[in-house]
Protein backbone atom coordinates (compact mmCIF):
# COMPACT_ATOMS: atom_id res chain seq x y z
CA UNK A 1 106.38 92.03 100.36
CA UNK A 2 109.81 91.53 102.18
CA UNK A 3 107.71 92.57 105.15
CA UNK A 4 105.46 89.72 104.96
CA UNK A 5 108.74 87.76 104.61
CA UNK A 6 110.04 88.83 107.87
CA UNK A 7 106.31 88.45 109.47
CA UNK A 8 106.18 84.61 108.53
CA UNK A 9 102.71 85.63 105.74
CA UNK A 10 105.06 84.34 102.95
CA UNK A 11 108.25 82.04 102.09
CA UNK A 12 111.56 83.69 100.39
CA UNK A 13 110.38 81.90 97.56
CA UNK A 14 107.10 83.41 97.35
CA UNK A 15 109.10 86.67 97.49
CA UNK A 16 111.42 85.61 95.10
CA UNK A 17 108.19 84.55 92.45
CA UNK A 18 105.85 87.48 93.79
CA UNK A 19 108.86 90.41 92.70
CA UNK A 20 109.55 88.10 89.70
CA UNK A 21 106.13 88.66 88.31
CA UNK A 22 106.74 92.44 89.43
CA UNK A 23 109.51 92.55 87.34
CA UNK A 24 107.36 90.74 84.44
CA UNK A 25 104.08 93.12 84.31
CA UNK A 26 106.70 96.22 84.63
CA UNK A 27 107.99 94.57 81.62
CA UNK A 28 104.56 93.77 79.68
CA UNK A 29 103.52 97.05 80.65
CA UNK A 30 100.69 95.24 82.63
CA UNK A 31 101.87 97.84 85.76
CA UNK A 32 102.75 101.03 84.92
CA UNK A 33 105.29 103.62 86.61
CA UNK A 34 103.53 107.49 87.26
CA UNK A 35 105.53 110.12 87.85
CA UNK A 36 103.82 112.09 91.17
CA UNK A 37 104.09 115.65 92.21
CA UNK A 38 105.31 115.24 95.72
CA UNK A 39 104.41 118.89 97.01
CA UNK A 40 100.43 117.81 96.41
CA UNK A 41 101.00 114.70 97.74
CA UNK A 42 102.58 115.83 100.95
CA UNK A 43 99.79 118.61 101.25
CA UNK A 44 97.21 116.07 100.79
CA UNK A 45 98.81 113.38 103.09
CA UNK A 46 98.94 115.86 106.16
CA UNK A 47 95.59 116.71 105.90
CA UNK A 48 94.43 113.26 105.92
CA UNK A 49 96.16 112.41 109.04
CA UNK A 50 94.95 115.43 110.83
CA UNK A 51 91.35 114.33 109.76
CA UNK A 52 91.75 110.72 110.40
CA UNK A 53 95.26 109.39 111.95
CA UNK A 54 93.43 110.54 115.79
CA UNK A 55 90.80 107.66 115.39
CA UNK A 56 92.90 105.34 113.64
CA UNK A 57 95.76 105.39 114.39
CA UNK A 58 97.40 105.27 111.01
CA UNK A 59 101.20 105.13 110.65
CA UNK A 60 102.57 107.77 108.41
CA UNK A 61 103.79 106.04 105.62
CA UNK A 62 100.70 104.33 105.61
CA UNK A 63 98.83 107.88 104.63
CA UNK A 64 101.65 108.61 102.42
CA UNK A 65 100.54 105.36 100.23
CA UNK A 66 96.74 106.77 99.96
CA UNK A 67 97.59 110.02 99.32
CA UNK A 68 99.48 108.84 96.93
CA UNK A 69 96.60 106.97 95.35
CA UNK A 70 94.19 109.78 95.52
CA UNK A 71 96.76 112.01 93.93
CA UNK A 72 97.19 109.88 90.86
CA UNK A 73 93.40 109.15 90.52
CA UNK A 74 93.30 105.27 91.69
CA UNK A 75 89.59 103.98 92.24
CA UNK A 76 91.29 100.90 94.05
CA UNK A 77 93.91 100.02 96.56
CA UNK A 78 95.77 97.01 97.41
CA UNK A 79 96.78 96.31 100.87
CA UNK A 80 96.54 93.86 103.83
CA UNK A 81 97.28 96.10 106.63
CA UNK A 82 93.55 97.00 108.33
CA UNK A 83 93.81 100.81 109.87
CA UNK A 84 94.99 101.41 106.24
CA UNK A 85 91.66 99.57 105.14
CA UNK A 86 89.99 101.75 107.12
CA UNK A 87 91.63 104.59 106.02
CA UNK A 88 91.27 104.01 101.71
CA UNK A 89 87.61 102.96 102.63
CA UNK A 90 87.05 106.18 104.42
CA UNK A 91 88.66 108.31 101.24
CA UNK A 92 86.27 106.65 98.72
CA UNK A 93 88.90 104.00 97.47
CA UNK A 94 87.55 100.31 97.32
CA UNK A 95 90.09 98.14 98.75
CA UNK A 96 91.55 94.71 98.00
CA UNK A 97 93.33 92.08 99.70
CA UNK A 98 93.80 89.36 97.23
């Protein structure tokens, strides 16, 4: 979100209200923390960019995030950024950009 802050998508406000509600549903329990074993992860996230990062060009960190997501059994993913559309949509996750 600070990101879109420094991209000119949102205002510091919206920041300031967007990790406020963060901070709420952490609270509420409405979002969740997992614990994630990192080895897995790390396995899983190189062999996702071997298989797809030569088509599309994926940034690292971007994989990280979906291998990440596959690890901890997430049916959906939130995100803005297209190649990592691409990417989740090409793993089986069904995407969102609210």
């Amino acid at each position: 979100m600070a990101c879109a802050v420094f991209r000119g998508d949102i205002s510091a406000e919206e920041f300031s209200a967007a990790i406020a509600q963060v901070d709420a549903d952490l609270r509420s329990h409405d979002v969740t923390m997992a614990d994630l074993l990192w080895r897995a992860t790390l396995d899983r996230a190189v062999a996702l960019s071997h298989e797809h990062t030569p088509a599309l060009g994926n940034r690292m960190l971007d994989v990280l995030h979906i291998s990440s997501a596959l690890e901890l059994g997430a049916k959906n993913f939130v995100t803005y950024d297209n190649r990592q559309i691409d990417l989740a949509r090409r793993v089986g996750l069904k995407t969102i950009s609210p």
